[in-house]
N, C-alpha and C. Protein backbone atom coordinates (compact mmCIF):
# COMPACT_ATOMS: atom_id res chain seq x y z
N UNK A 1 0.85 -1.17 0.00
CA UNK A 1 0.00 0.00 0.00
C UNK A 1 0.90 1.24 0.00
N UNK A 2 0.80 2.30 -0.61
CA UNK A 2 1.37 3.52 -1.45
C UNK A 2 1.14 4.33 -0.10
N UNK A 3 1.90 4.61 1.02
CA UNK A 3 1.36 5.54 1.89
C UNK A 3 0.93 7.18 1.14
N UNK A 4 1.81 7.43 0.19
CA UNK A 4 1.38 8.97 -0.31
C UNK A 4 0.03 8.84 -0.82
N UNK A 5 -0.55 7.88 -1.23
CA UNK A 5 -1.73 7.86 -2.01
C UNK A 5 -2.68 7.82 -0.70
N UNK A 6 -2.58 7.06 -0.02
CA UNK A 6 -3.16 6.51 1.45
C UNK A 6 -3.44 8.37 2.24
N UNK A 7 -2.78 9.02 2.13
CA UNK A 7 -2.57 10.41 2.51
C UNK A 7 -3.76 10.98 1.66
N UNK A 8 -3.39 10.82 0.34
CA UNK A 8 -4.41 11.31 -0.44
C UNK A 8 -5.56 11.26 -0.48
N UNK A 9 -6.17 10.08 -0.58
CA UNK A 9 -7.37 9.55 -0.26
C UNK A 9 -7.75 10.16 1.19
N UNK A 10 -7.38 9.95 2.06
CA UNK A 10 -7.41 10.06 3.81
C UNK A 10 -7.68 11.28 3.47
N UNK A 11 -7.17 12.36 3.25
CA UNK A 11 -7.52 13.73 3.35
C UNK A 11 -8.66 14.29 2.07
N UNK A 12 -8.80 13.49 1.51
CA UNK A 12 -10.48 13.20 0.30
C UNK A 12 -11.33 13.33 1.26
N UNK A 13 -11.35 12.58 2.09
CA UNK A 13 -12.32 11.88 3.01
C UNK A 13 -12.37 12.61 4.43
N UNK A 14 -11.00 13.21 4.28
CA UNK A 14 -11.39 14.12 5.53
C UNK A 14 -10.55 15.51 5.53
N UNK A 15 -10.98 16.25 4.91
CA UNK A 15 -10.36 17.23 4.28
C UNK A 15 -9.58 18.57 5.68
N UNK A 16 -9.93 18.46 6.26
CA UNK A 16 -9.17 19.13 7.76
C UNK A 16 -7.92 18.51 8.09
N UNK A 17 -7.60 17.33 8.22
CA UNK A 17 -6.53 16.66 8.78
C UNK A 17 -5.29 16.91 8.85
N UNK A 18 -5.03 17.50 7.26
CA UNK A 18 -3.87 17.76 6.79
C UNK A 18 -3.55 18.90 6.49
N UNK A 19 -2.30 19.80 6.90
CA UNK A 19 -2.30 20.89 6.42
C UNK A 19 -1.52 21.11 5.09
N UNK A 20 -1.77 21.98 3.71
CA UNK A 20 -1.00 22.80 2.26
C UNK A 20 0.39 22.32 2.81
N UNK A 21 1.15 22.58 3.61
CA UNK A 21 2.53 22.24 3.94
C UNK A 21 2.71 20.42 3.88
N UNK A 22 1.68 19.64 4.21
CA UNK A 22 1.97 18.38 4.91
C UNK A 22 1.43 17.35 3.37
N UNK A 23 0.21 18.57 2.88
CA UNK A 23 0.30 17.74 1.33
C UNK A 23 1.13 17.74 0.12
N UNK A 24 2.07 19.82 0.56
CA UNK A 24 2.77 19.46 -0.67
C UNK A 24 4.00 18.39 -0.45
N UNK A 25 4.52 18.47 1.12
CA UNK A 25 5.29 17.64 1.57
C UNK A 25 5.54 16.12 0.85
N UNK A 26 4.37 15.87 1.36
CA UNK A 26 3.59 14.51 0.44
C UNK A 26 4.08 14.50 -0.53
N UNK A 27 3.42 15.25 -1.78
CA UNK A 27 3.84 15.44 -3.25
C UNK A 27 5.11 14.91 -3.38
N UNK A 28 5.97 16.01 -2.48
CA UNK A 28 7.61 15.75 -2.94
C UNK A 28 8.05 14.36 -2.89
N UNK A 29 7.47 13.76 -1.84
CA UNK A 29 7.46 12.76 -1.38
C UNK A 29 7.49 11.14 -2.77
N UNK A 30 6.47 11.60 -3.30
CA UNK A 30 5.98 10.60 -4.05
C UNK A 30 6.20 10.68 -5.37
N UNK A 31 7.47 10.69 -5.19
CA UNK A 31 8.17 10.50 -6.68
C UNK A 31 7.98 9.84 -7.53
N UNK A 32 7.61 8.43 -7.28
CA UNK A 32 7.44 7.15 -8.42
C UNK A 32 5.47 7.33 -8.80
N UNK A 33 4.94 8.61 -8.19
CA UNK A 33 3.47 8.60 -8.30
C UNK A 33 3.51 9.94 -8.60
N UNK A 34 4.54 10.45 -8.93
CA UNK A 34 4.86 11.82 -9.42
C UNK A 34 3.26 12.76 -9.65
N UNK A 35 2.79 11.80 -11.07
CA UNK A 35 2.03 13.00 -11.99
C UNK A 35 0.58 12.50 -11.18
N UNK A 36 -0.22 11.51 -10.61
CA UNK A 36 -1.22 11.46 -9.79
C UNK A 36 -1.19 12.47 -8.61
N UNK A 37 0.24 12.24 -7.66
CA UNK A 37 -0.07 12.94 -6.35
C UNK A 37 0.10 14.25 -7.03
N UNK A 38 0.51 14.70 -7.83
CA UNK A 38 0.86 16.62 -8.04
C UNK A 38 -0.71 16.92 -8.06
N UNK A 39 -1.58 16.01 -9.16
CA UNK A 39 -2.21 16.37 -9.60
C UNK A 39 -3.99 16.41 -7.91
N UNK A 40 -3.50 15.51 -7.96
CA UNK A 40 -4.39 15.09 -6.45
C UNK A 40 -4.10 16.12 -5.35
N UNK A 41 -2.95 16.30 -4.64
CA UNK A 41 -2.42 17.63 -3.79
C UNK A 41 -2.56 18.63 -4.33
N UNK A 42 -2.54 19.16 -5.39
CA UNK A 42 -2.59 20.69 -5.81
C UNK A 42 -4.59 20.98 -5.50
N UNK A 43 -5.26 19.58 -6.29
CA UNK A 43 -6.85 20.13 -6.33
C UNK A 43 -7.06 20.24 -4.73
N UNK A 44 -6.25 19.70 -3.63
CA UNK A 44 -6.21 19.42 -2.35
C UNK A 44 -6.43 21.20 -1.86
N UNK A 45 -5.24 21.68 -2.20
CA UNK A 45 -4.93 23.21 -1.50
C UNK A 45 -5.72 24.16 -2.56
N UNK A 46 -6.30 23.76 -4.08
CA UNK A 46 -7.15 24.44 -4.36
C UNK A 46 -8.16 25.22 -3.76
N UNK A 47 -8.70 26.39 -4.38
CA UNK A 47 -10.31 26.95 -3.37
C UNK A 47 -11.45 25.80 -3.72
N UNK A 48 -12.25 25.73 -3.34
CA UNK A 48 -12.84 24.72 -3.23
C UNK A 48 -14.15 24.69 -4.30
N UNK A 49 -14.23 24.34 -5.62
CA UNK A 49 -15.08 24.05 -6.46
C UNK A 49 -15.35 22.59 -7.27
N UNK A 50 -15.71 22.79 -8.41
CA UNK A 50 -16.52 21.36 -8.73
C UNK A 50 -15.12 20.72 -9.34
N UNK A 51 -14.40 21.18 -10.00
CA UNK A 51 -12.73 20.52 -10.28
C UNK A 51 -12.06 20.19 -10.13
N UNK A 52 -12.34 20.36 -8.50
CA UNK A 52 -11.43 20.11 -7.36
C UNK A 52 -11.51 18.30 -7.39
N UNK A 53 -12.65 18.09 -7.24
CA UNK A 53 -12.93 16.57 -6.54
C UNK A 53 -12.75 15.82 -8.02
N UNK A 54 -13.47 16.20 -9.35
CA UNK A 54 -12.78 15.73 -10.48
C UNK A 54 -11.34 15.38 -10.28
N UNK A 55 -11.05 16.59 -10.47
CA UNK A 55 -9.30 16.12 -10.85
C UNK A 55 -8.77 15.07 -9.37
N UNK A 56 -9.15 15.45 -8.29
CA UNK A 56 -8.48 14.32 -7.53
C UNK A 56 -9.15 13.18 -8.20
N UNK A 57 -10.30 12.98 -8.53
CA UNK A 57 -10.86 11.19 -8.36
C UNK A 57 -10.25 10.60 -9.92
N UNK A 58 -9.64 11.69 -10.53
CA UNK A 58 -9.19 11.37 -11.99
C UNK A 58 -7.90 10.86 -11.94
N UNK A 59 -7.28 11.74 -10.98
CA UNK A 59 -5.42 11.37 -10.66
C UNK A 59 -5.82 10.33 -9.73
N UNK A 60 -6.47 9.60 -9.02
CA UNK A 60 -6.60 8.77 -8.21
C UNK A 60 -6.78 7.02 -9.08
N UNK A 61 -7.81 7.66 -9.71
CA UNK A 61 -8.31 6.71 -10.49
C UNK A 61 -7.08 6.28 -11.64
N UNK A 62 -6.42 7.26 -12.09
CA UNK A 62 -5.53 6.93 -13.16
C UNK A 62 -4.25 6.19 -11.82
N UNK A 63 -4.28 6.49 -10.90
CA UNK A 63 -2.88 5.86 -10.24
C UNK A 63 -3.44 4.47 -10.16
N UNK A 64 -4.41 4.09 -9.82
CA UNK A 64 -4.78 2.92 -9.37
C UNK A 64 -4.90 2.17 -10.87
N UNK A 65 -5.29 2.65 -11.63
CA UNK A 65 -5.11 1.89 -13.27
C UNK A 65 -3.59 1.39 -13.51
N UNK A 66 -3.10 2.46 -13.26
CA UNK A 66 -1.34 1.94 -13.15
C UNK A 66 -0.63 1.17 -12.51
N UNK A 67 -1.22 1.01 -11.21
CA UNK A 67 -0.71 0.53 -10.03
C UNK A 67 -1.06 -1.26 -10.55
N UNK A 68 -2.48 -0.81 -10.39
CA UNK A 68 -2.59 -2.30 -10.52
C UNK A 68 -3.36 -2.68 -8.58
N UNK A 69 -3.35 -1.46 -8.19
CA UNK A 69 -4.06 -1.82 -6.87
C UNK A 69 -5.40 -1.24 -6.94
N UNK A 70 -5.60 -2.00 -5.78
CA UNK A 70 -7.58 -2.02 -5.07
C UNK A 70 -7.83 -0.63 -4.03
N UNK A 71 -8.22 0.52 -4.83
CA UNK A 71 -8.62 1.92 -4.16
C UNK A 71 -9.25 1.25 -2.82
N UNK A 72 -10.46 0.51 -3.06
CA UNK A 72 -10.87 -0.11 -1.72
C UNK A 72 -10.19 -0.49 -0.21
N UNK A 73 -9.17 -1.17 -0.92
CA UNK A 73 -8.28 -1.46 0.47
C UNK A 73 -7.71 -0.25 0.94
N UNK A 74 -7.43 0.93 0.26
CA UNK A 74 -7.19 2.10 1.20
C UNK A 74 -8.00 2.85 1.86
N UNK A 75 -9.49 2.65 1.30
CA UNK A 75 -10.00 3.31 2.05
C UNK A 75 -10.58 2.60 3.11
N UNK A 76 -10.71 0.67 3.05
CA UNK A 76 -10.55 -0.08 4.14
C UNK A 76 -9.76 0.64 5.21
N UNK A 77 -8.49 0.87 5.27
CA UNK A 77 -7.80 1.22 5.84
C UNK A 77 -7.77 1.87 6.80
N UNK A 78 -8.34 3.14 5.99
CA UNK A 78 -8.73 4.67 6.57
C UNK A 78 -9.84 4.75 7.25
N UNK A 79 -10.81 3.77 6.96
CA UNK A 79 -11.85 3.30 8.22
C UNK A 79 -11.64 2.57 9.44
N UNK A 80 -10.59 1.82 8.82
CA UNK A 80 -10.08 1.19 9.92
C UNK A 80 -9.55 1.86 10.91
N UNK A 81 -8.63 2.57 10.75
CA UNK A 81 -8.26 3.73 11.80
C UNK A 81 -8.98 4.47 12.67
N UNK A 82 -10.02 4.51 11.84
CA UNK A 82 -10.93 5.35 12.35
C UNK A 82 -11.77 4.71 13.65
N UNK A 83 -11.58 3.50 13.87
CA UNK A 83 -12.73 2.72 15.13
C UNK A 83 -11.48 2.39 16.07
């Protein structure tokens, strides 16, 4: 499991958690997921309109086409934490 993506998603879902510093952090972070997380963190610290959640679920969706992994199990995850 991709923790930068795991970040990504997690702060989809709960958009307070994380602060512009801790997502672009992220970004830098996720080199081998380069063009998803830029694209996912930037709609992150965007103002908040209808393009926003597009472009994340688009860079999300295209990482997971690539990956070859189950979006599900991360957000398993992120529920899991949560109890």
């Amino acid at each position: 499991m991709n923790k930068h993506i795991l970040m990504v998603i997690d702060h989809h879902l709960n958009p307070d958690k994380y602060t512009k510093a801790q997502l672009q952090d992220n970004t830098y972070d996720a080199f081998y997921v380069a063009s998803a997380m830029y694209n996912a963190a930037n709609a992150c610290c965007m103002s908040a309109n209808e393009n926003k959640n597009q472009l994340i679920n688009e860079s999300l969706n295209e990482y997971f086409r690539l990956s070859g992994e189950n979006k599900q199990d991360y957000i398993d995850a992120i529920n899991k934490d949560k109890q």
